[in-house]
C-alpha atoms as a PDB file:
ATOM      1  CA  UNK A   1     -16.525  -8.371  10.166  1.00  0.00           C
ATOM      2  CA  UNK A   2     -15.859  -4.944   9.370  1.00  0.00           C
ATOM      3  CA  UNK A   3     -12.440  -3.623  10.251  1.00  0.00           C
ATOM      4  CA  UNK A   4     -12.547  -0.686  12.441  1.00  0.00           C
ATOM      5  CA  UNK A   5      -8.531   0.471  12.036  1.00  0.00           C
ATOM      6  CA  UNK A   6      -5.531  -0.011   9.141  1.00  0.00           C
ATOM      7  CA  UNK A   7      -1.908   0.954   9.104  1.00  0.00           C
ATOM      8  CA  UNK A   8       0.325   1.219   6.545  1.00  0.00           C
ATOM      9  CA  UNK A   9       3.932  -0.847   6.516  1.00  0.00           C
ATOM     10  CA  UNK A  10       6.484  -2.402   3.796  1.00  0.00           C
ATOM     11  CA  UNK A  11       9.623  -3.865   3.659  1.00  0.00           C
ATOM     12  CA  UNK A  12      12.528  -5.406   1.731  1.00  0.00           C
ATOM     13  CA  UNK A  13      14.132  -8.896   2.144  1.00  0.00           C
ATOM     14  CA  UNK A  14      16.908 -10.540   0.482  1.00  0.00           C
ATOM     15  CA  UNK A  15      17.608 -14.330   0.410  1.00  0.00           C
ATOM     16  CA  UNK A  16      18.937 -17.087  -1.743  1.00  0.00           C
ATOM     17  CA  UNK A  17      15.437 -18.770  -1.648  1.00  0.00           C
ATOM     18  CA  UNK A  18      12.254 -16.629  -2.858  1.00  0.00           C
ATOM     19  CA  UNK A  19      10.198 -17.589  -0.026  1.00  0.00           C
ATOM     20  CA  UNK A  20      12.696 -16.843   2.199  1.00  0.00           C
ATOM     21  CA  UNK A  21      13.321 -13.874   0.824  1.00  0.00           C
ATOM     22  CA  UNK A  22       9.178 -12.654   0.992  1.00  0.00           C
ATOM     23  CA  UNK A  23       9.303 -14.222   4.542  1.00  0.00           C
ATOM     24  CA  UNK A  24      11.902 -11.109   5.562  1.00  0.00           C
ATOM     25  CA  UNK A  25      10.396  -8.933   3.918  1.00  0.00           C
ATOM     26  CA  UNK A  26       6.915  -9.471   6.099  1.00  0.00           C
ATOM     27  CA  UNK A  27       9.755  -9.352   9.318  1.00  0.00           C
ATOM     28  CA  UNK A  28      10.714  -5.917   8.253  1.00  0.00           C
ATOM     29  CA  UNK A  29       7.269  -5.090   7.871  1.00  0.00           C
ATOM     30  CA  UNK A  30       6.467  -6.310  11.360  1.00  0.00           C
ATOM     31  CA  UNK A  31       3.273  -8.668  10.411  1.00  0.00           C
ATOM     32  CA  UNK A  32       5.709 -12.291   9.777  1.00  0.00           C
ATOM     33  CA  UNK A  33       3.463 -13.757  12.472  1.00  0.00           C
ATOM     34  CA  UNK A  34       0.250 -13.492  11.164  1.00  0.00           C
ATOM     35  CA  UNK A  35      -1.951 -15.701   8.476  1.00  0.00           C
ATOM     36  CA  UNK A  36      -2.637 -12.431   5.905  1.00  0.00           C
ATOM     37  CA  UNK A  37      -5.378 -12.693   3.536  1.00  0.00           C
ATOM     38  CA  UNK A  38      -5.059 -10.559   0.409  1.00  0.00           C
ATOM     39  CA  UNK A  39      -8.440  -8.170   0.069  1.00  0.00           C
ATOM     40  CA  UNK A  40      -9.323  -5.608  -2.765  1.00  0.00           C
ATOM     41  CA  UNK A  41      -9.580  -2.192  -2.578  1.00  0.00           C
ATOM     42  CA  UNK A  42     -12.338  -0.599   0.101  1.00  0.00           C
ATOM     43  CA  UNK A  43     -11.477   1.297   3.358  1.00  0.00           C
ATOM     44  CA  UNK A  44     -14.629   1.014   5.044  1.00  0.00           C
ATOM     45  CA  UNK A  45     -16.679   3.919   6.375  1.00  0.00           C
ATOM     46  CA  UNK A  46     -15.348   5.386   9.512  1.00  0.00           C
ATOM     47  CA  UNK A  47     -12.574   3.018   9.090  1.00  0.00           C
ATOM     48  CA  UNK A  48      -9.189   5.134  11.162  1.00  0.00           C
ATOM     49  CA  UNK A  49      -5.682   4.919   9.277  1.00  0.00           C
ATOM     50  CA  UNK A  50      -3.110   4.380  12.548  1.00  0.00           C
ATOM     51  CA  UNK A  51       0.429   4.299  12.976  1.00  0.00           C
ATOM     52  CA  UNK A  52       2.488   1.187  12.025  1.00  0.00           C
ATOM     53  CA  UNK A  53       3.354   0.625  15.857  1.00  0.00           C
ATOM     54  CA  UNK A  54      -0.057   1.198  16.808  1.00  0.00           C
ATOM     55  CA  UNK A  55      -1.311  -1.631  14.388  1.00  0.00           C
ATOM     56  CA  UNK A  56       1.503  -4.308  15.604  1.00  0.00           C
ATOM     57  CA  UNK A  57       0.253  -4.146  19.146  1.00  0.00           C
ATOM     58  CA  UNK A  58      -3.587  -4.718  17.938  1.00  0.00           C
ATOM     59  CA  UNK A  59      -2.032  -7.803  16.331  1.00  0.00           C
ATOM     60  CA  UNK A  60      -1.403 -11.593  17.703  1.00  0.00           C
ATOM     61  CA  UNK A  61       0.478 -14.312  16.402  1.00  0.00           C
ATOM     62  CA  UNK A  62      -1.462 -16.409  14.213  1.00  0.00           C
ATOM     63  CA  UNK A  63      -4.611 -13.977  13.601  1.00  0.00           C
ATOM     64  CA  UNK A  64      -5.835 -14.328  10.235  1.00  0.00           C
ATOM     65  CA  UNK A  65      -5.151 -10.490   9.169  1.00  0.00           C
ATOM     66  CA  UNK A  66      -6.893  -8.749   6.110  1.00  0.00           C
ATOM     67  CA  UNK A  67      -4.182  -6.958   4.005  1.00  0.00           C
ATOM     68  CA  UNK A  68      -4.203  -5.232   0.936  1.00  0.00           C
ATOM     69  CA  UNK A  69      -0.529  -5.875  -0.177  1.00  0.00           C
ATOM     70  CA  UNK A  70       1.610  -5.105  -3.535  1.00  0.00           C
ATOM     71  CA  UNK A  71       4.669  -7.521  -3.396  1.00  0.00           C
ATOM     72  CA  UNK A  72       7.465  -7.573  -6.094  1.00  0.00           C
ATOM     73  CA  UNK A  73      10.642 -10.121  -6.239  1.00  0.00           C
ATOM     74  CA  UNK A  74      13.841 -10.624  -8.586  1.00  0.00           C
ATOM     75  CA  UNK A  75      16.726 -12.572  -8.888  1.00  0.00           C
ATOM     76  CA  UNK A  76      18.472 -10.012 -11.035  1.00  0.00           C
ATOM     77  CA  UNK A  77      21.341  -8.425 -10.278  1.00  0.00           C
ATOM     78  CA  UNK A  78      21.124  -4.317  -9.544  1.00  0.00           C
ATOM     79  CA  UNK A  79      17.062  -4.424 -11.374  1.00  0.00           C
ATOM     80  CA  UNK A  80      15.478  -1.753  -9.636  1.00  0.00           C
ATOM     81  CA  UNK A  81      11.877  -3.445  -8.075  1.00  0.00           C
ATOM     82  CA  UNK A  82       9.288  -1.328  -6.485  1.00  0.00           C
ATOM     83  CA  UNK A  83       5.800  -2.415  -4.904  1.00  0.00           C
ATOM     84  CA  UNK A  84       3.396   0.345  -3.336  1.00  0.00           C
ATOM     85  CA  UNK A  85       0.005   1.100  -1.513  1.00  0.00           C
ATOM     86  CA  UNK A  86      -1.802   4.061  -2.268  1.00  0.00           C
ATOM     87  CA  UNK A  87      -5.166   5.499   0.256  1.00  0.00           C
ATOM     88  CA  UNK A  88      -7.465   7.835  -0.534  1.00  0.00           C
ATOM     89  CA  UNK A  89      -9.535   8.676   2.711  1.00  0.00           C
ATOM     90  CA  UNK A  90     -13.058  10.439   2.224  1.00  0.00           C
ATOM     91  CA  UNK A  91     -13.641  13.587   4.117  1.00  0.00           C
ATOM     92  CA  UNK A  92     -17.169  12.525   5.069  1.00  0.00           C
ATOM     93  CA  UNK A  93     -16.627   9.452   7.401  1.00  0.00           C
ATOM     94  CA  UNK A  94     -19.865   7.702   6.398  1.00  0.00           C
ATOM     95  CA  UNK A  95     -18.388   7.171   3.021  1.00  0.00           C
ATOM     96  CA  UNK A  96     -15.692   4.474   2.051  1.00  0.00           C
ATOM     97  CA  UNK A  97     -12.151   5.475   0.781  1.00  0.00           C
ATOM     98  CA  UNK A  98     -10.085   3.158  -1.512  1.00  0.00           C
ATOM     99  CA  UNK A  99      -6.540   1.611  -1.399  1.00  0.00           C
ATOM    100  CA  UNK A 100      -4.469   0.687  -4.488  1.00  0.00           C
ATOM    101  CA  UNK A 101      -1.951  -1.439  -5.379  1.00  0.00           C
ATOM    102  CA  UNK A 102       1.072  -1.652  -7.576  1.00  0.00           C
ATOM    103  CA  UNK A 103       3.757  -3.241  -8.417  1.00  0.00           C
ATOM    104  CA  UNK A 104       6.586  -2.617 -11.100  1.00  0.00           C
ATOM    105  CA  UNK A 105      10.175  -2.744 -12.065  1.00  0.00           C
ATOM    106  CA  UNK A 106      12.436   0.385 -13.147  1.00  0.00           C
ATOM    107  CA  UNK A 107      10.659   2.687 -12.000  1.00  0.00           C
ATOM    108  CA  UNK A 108      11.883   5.186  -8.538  1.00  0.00           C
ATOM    109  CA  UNK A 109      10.402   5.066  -5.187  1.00  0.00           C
ATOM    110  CA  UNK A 110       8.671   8.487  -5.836  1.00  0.00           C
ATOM    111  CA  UNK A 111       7.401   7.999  -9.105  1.00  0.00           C
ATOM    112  CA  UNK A 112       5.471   4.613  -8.052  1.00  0.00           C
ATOM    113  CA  UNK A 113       4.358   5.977  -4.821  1.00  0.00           C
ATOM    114  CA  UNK A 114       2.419   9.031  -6.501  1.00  0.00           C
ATOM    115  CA  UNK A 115       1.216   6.876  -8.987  1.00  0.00           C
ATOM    116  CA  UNK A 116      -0.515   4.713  -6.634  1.00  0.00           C
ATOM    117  CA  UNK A 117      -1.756   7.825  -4.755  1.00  0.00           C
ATOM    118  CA  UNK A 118      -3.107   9.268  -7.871  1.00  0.00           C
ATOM    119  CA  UNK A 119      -5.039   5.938  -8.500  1.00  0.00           C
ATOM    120  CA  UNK A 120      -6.732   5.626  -5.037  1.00  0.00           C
ATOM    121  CA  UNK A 121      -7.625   9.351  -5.299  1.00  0.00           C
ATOM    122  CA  UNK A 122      -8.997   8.750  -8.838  1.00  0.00           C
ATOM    123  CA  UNK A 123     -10.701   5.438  -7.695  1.00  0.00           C
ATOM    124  CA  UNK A 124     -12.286   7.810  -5.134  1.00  0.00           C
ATOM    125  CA  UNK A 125     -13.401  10.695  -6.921  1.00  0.00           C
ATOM    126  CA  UNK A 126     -15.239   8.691  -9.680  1.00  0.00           C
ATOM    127  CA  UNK A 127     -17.556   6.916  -7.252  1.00  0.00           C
ATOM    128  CA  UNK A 128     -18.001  10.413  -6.142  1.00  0.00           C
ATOM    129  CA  UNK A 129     -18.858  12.196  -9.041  1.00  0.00           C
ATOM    130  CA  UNK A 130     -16.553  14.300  -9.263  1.00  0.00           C
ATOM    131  CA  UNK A 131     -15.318  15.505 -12.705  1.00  0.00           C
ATOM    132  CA  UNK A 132     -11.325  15.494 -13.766  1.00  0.00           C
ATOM    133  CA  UNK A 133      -9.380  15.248 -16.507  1.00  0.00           C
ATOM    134  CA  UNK A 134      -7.411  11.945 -16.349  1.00  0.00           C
ATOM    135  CA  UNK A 135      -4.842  13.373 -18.424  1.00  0.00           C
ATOM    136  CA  UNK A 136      -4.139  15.884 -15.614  1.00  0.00           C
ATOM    137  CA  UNK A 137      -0.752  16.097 -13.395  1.00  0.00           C
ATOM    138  CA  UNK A 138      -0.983  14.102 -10.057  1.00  0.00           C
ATOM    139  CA  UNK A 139       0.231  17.493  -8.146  1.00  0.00           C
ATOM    140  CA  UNK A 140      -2.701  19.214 -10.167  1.00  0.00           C
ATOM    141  CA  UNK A 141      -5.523  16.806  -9.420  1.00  0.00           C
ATOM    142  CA  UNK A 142      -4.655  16.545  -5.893  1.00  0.00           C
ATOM    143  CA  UNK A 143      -4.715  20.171  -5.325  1.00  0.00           C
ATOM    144  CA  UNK A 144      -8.241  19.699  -7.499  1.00  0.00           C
ATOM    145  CA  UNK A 145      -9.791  16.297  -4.572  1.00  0.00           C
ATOM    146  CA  UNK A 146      -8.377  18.663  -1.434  1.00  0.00           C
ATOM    147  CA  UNK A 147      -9.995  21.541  -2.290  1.00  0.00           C
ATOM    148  CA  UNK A 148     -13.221  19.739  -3.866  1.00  0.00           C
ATOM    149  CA  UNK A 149     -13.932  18.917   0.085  1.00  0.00           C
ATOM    150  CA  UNK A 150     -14.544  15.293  -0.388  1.00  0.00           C
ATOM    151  CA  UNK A 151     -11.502  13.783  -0.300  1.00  0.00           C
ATOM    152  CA  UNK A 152      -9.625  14.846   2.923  1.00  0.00           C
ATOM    153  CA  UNK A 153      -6.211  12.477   2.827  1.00  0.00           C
ATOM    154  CA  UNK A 154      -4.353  10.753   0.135  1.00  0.00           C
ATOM    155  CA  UNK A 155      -1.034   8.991   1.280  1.00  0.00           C
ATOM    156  CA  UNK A 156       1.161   5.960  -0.151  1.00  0.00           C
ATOM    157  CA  UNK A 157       3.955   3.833   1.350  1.00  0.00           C
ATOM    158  CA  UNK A 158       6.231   2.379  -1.246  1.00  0.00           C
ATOM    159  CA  UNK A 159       9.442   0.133  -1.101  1.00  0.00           C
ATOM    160  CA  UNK A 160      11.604   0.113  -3.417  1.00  0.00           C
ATOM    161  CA  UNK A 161      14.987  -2.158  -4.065  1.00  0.00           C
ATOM    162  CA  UNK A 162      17.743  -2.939  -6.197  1.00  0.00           C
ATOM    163  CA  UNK A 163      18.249  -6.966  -6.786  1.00  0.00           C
ATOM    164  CA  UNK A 164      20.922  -8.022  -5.143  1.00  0.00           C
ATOM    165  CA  UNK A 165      23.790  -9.986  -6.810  1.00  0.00           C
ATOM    166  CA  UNK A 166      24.737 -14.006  -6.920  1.00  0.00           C
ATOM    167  CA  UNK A 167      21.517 -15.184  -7.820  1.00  0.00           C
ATOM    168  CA  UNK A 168      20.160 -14.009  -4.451  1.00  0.00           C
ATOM    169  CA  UNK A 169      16.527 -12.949  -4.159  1.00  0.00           C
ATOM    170  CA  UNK A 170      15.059  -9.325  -3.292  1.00  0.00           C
ATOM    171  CA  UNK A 171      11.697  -9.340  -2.385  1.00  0.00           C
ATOM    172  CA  UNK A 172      10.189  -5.839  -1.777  1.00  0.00           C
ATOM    173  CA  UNK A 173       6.263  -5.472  -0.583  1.00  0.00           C
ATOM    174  CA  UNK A 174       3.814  -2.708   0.502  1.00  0.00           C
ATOM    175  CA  UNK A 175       0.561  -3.168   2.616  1.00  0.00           C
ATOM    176  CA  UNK A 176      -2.419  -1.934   4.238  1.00  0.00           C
ATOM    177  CA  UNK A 177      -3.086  -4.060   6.920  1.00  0.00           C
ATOM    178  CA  UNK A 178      -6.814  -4.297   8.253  1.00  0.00           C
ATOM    179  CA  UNK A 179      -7.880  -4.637  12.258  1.00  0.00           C
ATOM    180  CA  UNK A 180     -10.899  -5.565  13.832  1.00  0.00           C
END
């Protein structure tokens, strides 16, 4: 059972109830219908990153569906949630890549969204060998895994959200979903 495509997708949903508020958040990010399974961290090798729409046709209603998802919720007024997915692709396509996760509160859109790109890169290059300082600038050490040649793509999606007021839930999520 190895998947053989993933896309990215995320969302934001806001609700007096928590579940209901996760529930349109999963509408937004088009996969509601299916029974999602939460996995860890591998792309496997040879393993194609699509395009959201692409994925959602692959899918039916019901499918038990391997996702890698970062999901964040509040009931606080104006707090500013974020939850992100970060992939680092290999350039050699019988190696595997990794995905990360993350979720976190007061922090922006952008700031989250490298930082979960910097750790799937990182994730990536270790098992690789190759040598970095960890101290080292995201814009630095990706400039440092693209020119290295073995990592050839590093990407995130990230939502982020402000809670909405009267008690109401905002749930915010982030995920690689896996297809067969």
């Amino acid at each position: 059972m190895i998947p053989r495509y993933f896309f990215l997708t995320k969302g934001v949903g806001k609700h007096k109830d928590k579940l209901q508020s996760f529930e349109l958040a999963l509408r937004v990010a088009g996969i509601q219908y299916c029974n999602l399974v939460n996995v860890t961290s591998i792309i496997p090798p040879d393993c194609k990153l699509i395009t959201k729409e692409k994925g959602i046709k692959k899918l039916k209603p019901g499918e038990i569906t391997f996702v890698v998802l970062s999901r964040n919720s509040s009931n606080e007024a104006n707090r500013l949630l974020a939850a992100s997915v970060g992939v680092a692709i290999p350039s050699k396509k019988q190696n595997y890549g990794y995905i990360s996760e993350h979720h976190c509160f007061g922090q922006t859109e952008i700031k989250v969204g490298d930082y979960v790109e910097d750790l799937a890169a990182t994730m990536l290059a270790t098992t690789m060998g190759l040598p970095f300082n960890p101290e080292t600038a995201w814009d630095e050490k990706k400039q440092l895994f693209k020119t290295s040649g073995l990592i050839i793509k590093t990407t995130d999606i990230t939502q982020s959200a402000r809670g909405a007021k009267n008690d109401v839930w905002t749930t915010v999520l982030a995920a690689a979903v896996f297809i067969q």
